[in-house]
N, C-alpha and C. Protein backbone atom coordinates (compact mmCIF):
# COMPACT_ATOMS: atom_id res chain seq x y z
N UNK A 1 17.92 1.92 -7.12
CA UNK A 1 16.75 1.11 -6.88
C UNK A 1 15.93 1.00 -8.15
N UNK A 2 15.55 0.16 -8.46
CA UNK A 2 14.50 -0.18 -9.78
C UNK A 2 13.00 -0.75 -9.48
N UNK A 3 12.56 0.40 -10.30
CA UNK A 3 10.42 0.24 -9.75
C UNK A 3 9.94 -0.50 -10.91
N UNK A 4 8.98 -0.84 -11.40
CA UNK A 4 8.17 -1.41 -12.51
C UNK A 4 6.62 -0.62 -12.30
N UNK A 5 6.28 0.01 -12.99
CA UNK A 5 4.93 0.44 -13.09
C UNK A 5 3.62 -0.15 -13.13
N UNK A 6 4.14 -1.14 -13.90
CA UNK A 6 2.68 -2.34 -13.43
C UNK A 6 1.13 -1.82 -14.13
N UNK A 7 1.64 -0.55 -15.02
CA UNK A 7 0.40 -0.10 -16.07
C UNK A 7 -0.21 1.11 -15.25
N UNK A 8 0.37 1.14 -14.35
CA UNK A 8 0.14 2.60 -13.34
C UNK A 8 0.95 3.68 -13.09
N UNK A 9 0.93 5.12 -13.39
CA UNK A 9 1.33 6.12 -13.00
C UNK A 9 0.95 6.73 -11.64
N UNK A 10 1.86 7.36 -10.89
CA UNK A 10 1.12 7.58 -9.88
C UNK A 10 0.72 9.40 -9.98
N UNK A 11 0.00 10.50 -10.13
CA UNK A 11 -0.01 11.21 -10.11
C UNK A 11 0.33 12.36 -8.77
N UNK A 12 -0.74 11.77 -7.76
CA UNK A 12 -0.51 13.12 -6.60
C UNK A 12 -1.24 12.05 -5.54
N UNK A 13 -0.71 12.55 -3.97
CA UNK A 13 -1.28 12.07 -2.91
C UNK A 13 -2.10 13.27 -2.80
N UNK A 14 -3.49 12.90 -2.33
CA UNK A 14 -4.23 14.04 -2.11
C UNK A 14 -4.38 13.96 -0.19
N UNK A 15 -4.06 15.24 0.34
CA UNK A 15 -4.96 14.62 1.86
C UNK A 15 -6.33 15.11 1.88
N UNK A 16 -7.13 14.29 2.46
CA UNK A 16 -8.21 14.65 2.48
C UNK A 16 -9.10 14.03 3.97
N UNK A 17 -9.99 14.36 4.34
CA UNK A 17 -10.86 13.67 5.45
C UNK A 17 -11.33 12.41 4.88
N UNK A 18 -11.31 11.31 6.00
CA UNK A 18 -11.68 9.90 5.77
C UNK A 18 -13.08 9.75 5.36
N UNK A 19 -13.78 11.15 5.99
CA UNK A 19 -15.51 10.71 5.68
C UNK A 19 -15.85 11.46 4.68
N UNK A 20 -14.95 12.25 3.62
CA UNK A 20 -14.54 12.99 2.37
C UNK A 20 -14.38 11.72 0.72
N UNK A 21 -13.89 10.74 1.20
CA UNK A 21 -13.31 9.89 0.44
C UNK A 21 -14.33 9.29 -0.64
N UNK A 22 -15.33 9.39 -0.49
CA UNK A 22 -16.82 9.43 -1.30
C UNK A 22 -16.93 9.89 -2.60
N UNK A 23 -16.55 10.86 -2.34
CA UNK A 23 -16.14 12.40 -3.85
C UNK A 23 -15.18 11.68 -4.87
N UNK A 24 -14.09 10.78 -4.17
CA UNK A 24 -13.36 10.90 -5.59
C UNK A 24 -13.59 9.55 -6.31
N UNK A 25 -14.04 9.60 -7.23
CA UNK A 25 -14.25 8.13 -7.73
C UNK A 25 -13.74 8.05 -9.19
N UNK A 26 -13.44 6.96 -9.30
CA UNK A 26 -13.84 5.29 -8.95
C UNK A 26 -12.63 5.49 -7.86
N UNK A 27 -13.48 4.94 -6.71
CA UNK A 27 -12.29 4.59 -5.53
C UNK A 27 -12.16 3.03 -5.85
N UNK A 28 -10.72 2.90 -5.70
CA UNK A 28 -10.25 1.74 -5.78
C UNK A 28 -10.02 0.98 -4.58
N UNK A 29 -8.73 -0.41 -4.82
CA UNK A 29 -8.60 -1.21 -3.53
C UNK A 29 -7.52 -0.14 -2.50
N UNK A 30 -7.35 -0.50 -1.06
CA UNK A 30 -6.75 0.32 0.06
C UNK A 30 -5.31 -0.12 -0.05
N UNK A 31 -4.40 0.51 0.65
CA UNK A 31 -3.28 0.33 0.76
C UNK A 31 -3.00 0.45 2.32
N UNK A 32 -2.18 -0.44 2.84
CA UNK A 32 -1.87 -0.06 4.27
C UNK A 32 -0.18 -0.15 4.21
N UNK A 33 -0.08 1.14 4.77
CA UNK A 33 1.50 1.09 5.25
C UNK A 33 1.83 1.08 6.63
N UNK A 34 2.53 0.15 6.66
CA UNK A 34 3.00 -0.21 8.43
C UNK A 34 4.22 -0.01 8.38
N UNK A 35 4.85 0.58 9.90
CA UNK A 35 5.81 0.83 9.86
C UNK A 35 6.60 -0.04 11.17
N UNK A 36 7.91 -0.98 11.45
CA UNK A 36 8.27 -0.94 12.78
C UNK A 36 9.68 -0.82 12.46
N UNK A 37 10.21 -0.48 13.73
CA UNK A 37 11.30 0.04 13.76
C UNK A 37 11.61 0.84 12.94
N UNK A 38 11.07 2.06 12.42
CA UNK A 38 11.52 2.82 11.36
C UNK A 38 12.06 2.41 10.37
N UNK A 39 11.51 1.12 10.02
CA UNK A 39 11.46 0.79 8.39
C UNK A 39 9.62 0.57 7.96
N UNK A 40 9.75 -0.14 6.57
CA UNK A 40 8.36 -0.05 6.71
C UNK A 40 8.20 -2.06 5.56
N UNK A 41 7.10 -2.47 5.96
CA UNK A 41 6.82 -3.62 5.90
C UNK A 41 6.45 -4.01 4.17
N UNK A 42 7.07 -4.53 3.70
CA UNK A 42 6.53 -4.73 1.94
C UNK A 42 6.38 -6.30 2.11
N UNK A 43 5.76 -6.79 0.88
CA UNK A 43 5.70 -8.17 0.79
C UNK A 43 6.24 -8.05 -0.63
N UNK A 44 6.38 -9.61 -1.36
CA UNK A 44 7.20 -10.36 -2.07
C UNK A 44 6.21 -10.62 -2.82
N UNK A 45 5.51 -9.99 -4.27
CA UNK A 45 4.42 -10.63 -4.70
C UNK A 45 4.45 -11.36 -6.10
N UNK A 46 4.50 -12.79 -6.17
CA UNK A 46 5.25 -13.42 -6.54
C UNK A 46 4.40 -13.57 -8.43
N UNK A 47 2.97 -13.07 -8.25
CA UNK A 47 2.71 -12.76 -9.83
C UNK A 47 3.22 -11.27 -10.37
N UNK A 48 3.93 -10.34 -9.83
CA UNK A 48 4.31 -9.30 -10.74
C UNK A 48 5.80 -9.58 -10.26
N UNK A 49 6.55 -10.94 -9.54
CA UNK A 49 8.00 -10.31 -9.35
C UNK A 49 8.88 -9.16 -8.67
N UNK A 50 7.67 -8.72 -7.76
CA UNK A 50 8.63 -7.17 -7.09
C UNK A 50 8.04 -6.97 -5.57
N UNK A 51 8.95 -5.97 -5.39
CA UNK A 51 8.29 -5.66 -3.27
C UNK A 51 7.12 -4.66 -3.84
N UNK A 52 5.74 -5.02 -2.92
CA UNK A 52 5.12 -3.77 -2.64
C UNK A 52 4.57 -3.99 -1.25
N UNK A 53 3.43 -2.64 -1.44
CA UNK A 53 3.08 -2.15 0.21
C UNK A 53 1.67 -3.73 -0.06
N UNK A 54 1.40 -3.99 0.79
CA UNK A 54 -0.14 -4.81 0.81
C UNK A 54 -1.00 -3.92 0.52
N UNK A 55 -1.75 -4.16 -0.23
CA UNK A 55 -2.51 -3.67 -0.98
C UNK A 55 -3.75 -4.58 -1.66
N UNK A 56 -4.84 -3.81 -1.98
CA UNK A 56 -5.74 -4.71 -3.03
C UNK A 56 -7.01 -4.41 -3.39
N UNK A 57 -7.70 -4.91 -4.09
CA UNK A 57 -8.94 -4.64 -4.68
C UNK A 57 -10.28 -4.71 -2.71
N UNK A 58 -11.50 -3.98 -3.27
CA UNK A 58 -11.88 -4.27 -2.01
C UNK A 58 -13.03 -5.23 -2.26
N UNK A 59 -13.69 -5.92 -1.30
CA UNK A 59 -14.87 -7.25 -1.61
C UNK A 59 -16.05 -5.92 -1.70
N UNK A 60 -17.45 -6.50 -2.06
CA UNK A 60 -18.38 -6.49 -1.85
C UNK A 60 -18.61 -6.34 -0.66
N UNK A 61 -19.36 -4.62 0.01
CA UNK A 61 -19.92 -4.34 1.48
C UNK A 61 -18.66 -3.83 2.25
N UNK A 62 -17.30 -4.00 1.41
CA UNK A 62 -16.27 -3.87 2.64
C UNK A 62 -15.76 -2.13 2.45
N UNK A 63 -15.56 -1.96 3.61
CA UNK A 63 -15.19 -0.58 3.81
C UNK A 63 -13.62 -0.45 3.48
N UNK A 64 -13.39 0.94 2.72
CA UNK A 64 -11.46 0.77 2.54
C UNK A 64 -11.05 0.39 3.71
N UNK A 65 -11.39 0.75 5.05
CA UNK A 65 -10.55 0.70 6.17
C UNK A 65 -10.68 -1.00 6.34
N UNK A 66 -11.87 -1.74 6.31
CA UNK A 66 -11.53 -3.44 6.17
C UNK A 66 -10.68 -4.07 5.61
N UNK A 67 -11.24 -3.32 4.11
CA UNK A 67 -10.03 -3.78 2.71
C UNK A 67 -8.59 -3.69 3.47
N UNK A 68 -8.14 -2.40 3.86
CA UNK A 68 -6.62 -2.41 4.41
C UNK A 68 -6.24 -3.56 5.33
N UNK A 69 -7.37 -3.66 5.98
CA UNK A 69 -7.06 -4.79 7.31
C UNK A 69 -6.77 -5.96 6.95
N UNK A 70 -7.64 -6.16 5.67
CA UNK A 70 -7.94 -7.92 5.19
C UNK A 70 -6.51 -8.12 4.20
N UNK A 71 -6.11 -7.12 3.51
CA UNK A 71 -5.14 -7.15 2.61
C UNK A 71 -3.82 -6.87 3.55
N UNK A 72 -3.57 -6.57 4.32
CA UNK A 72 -2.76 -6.51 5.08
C UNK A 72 -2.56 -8.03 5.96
N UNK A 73 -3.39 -8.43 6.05
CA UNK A 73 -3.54 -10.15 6.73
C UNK A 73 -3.40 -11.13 6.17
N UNK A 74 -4.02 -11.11 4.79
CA UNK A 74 -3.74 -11.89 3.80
C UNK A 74 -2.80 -12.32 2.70
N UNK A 75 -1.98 -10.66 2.85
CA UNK A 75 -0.71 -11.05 1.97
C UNK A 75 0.65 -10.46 3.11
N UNK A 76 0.44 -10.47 4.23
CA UNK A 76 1.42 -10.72 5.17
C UNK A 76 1.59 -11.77 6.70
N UNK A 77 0.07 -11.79 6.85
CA UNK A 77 0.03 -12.28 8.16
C UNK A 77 -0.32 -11.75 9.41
N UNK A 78 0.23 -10.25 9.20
CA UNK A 78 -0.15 -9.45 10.34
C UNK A 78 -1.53 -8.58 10.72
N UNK A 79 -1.48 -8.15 11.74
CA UNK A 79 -2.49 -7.56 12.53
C UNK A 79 -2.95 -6.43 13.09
N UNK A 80 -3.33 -5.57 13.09
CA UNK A 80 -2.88 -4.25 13.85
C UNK A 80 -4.52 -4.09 14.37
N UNK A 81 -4.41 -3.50 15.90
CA UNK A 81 -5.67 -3.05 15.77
C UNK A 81 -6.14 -1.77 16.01
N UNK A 82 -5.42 -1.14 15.20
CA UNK A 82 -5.87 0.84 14.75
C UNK A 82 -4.98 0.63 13.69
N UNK A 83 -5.63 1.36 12.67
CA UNK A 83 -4.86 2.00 11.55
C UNK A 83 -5.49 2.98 11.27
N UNK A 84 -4.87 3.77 10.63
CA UNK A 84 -5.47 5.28 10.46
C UNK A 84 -5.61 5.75 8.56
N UNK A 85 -6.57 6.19 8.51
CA UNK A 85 -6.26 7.03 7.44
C UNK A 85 -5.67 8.57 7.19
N UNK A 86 -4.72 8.01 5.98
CA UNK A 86 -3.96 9.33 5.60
C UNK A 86 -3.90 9.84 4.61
N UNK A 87 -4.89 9.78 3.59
CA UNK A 87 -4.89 9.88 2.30
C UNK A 87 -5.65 9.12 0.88
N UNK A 88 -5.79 9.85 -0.22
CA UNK A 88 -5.93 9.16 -1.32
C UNK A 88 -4.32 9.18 -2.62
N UNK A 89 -4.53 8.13 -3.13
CA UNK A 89 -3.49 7.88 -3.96
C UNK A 89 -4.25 7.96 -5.13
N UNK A 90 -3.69 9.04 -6.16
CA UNK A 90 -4.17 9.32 -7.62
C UNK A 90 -3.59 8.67 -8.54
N UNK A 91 -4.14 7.88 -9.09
CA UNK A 91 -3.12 7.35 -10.54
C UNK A 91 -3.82 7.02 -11.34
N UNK A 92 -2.85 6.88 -12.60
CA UNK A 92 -3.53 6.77 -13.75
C UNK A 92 -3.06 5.66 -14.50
N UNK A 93 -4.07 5.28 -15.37
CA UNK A 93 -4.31 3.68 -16.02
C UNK A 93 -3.21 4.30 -17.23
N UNK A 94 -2.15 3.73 -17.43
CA UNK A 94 -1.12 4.14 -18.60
C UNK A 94 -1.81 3.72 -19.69
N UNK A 95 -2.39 2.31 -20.10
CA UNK A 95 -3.16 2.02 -21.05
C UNK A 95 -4.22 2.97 -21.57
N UNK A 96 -5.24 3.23 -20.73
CA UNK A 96 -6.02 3.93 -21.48
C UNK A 96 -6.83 5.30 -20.90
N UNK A 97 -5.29 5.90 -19.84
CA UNK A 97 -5.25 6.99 -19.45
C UNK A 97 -6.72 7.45 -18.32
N UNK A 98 -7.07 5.98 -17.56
CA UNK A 98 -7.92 6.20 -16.79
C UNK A 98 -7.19 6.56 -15.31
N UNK A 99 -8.75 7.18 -14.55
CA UNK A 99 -7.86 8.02 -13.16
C UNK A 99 -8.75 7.20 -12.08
N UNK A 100 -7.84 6.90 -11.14
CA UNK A 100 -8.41 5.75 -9.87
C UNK A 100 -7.58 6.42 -8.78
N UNK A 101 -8.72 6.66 -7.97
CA UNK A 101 -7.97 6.76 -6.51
C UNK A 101 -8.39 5.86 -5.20
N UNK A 102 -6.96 5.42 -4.96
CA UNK A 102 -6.57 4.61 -3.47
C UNK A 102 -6.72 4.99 -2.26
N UNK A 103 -7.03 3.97 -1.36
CA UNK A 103 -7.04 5.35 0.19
C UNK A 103 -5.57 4.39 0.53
N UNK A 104 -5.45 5.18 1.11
CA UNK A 104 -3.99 4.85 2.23
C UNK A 104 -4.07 5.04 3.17
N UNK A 105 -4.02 3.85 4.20
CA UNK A 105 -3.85 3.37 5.79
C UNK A 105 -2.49 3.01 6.59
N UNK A 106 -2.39 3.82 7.64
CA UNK A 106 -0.89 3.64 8.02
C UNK A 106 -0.88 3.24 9.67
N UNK A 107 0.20 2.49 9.77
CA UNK A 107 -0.13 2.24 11.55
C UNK A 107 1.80 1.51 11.66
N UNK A 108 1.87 1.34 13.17
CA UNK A 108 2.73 0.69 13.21
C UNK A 108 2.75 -0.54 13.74
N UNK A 109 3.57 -1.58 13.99
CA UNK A 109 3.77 -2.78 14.37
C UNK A 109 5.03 -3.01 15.48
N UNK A 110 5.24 -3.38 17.25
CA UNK A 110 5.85 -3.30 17.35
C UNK A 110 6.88 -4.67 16.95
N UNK A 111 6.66 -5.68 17.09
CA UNK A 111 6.91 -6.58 16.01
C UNK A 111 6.19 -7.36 14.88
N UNK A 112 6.73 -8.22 14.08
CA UNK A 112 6.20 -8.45 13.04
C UNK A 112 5.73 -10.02 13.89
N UNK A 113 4.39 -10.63 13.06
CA UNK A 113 4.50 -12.23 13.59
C UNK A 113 4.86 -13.34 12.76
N UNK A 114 4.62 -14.37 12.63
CA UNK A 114 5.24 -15.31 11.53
C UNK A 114 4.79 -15.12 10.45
N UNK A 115 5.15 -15.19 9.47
CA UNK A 115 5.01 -15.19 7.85
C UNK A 115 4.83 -16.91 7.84
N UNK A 116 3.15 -17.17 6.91
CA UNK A 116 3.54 -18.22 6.10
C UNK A 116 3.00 -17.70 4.63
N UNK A 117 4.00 -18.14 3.39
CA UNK A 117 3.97 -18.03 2.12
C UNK A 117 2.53 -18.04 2.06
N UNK A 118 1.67 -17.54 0.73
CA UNK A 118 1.00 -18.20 0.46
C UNK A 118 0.60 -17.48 -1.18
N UNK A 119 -0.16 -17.85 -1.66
CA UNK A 119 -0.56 -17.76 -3.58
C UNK A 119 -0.11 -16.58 -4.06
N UNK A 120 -0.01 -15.79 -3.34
CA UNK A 120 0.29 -14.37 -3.83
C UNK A 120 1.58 -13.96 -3.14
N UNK A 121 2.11 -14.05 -2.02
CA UNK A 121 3.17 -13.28 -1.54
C UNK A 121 3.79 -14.41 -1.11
N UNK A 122 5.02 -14.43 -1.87
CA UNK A 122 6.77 -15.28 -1.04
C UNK A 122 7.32 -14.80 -0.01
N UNK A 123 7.15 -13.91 0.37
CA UNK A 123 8.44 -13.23 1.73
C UNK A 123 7.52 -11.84 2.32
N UNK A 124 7.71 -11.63 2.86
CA UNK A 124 7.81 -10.35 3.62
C UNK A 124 8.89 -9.28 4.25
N UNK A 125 9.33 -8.31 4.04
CA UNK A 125 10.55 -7.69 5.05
C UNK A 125 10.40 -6.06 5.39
N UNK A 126 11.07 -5.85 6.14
CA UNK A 126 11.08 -4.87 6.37
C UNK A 126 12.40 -3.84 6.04
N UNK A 127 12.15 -2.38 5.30
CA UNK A 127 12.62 -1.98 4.71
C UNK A 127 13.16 -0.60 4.90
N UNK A 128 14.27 -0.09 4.68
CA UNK A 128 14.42 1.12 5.21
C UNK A 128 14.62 2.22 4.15
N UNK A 129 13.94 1.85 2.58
CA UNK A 129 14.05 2.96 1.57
C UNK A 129 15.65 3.13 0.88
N UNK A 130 16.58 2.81 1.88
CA UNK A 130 17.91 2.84 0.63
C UNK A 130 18.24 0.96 0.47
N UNK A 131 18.15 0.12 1.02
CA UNK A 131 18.78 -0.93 0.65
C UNK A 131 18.43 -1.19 -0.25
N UNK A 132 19.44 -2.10 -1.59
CA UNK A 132 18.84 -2.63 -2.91
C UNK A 132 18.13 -3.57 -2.44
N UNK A 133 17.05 -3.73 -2.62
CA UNK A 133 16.08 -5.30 -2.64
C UNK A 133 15.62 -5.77 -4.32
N UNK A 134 15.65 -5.27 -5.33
CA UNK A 134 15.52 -5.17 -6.33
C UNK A 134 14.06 -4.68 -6.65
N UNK A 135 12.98 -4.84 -7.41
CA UNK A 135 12.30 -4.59 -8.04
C UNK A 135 11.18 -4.11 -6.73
N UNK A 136 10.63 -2.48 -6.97
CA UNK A 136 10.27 -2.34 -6.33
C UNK A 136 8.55 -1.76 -7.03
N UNK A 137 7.28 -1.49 -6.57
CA UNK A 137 6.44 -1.22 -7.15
C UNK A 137 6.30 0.36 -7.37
N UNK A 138 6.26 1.12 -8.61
CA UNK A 138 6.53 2.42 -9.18
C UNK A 138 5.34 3.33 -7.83
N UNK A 139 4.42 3.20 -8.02
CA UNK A 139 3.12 3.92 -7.55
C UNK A 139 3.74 3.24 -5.61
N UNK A 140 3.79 1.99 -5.55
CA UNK A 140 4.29 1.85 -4.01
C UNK A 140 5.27 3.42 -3.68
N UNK A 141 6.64 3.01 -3.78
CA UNK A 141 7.42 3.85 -4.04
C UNK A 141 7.39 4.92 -3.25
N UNK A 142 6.78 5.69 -4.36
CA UNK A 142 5.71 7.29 -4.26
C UNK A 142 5.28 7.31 -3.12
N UNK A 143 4.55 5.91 -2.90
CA UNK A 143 3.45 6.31 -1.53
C UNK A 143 4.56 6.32 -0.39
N UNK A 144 5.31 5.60 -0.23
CA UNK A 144 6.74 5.65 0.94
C UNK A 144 7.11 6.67 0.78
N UNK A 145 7.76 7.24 -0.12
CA UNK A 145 8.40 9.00 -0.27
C UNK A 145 7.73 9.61 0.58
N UNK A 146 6.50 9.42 -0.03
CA UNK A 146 5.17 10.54 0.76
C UNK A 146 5.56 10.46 2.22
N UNK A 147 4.72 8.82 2.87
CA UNK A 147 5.01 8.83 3.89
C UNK A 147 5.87 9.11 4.88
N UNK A 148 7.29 8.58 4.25
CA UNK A 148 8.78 9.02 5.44
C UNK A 148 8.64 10.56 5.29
N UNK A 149 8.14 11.44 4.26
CA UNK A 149 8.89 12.82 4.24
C UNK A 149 7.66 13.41 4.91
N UNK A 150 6.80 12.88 5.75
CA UNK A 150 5.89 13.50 6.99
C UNK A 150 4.98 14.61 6.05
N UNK A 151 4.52 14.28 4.71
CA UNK A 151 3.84 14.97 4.24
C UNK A 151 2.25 14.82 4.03
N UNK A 152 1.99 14.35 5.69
CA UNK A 152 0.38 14.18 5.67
C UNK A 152 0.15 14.93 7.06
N UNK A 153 -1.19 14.78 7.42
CA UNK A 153 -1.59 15.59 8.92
C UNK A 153 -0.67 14.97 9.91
C-alpha cells in the first residue's frame, strides 16, 4: 500500500475525555471515521490525488463534533446521527516542525447513501485496510491502524 504525507507526520493517538480536548492546542480540523460492514468509508480527494478519512479545518463557532458532522457531509454525502469521540491525533508540521492536534469521531453506517462528486472529493468507498486502492493519506492510515486494532475506550 502507498501513503503520501501531505507535510504531516503523525506522532501518537492520545485518548483523552471529550470535555478534556481544550488543553491541547492548537486544536485543529476533526476527523470522522465511519465504519459499515467492517470496512471503513474514505473519500477520493481529488486536490492531493489520494483516499482519506473526511476530514477538515473547523468554521468559526463550530464545535469539533459539528466540524466532523459537516466534513463528513460535505465530502461524502452521508449522515449519521451519533458519533462519538475517541481521541486526539498528534502530528507534526514536517516543514517547520509544528505540533497540531485532531479530534477523532467514529460511528457506523448501516448503509452508505448516494454519492454526488463534488470540488473536493471524486468517489467515495469503502475499505477493508488490505486492498490496493493506491495512494493512501500517511497520518489517515495511522488513524485506521489505531482504530481496527481496538486501541481506544
Amino acid at each position: 500500500m502507498s501513503t503520501k504525507n501531505n507535510g504531516y507526520a503523525f506522532l501518537d493517538f492520545i485518548e483523552v475525555n471529550e470535555m478534556e480536548i481544550d488543553k491541547f492546542q492548537p486544536l485543529g480540523g476533526s476527523f470522522a471515521v465511519i465504519t459499515s460492514n467492517g470496512k471503513y468509508l474514505l473519500c477520493y480527494n481529488t486536490l492531493r490525488d489520494q483516499w482519506e478519512l473526511p476530514a477538515g479545518h473547523r468554521e468559526v463557532d463550530e464545535t469539533p463534533k459539528e466540524c466532523a458532522l459537516r466534513e463528513l457531509f460535505e465530502e461524502t454525502g452521508q449522515r449519521v446521527s451519533y458519533i462519538e469521540f475517541i481521541g486526539l491525533i498528534k502530528k507534526k508540521n514536517i516543514s517547520n516542525d509544528s505540533i497540531k492536534y485532531n479530534p477523532v469521531f467514529t460511528a457506523t453506517l448501516e448503509t452508505l447513501r448516494p454519492f454526488q462528486e463534488n470540488s473536493e472529493t471524486s468517489a467515495i468507498q469503502l475499505w477493508d485496510l488490505k486492498e490496493s486502492i493506491g495512494y493512501v493519506d500517511e497520518v489517515d492510515r495511522k488513524v485506521l491502524d489505531y482504530v481496527r486494532n481496538g486501541c481506544m475506550r
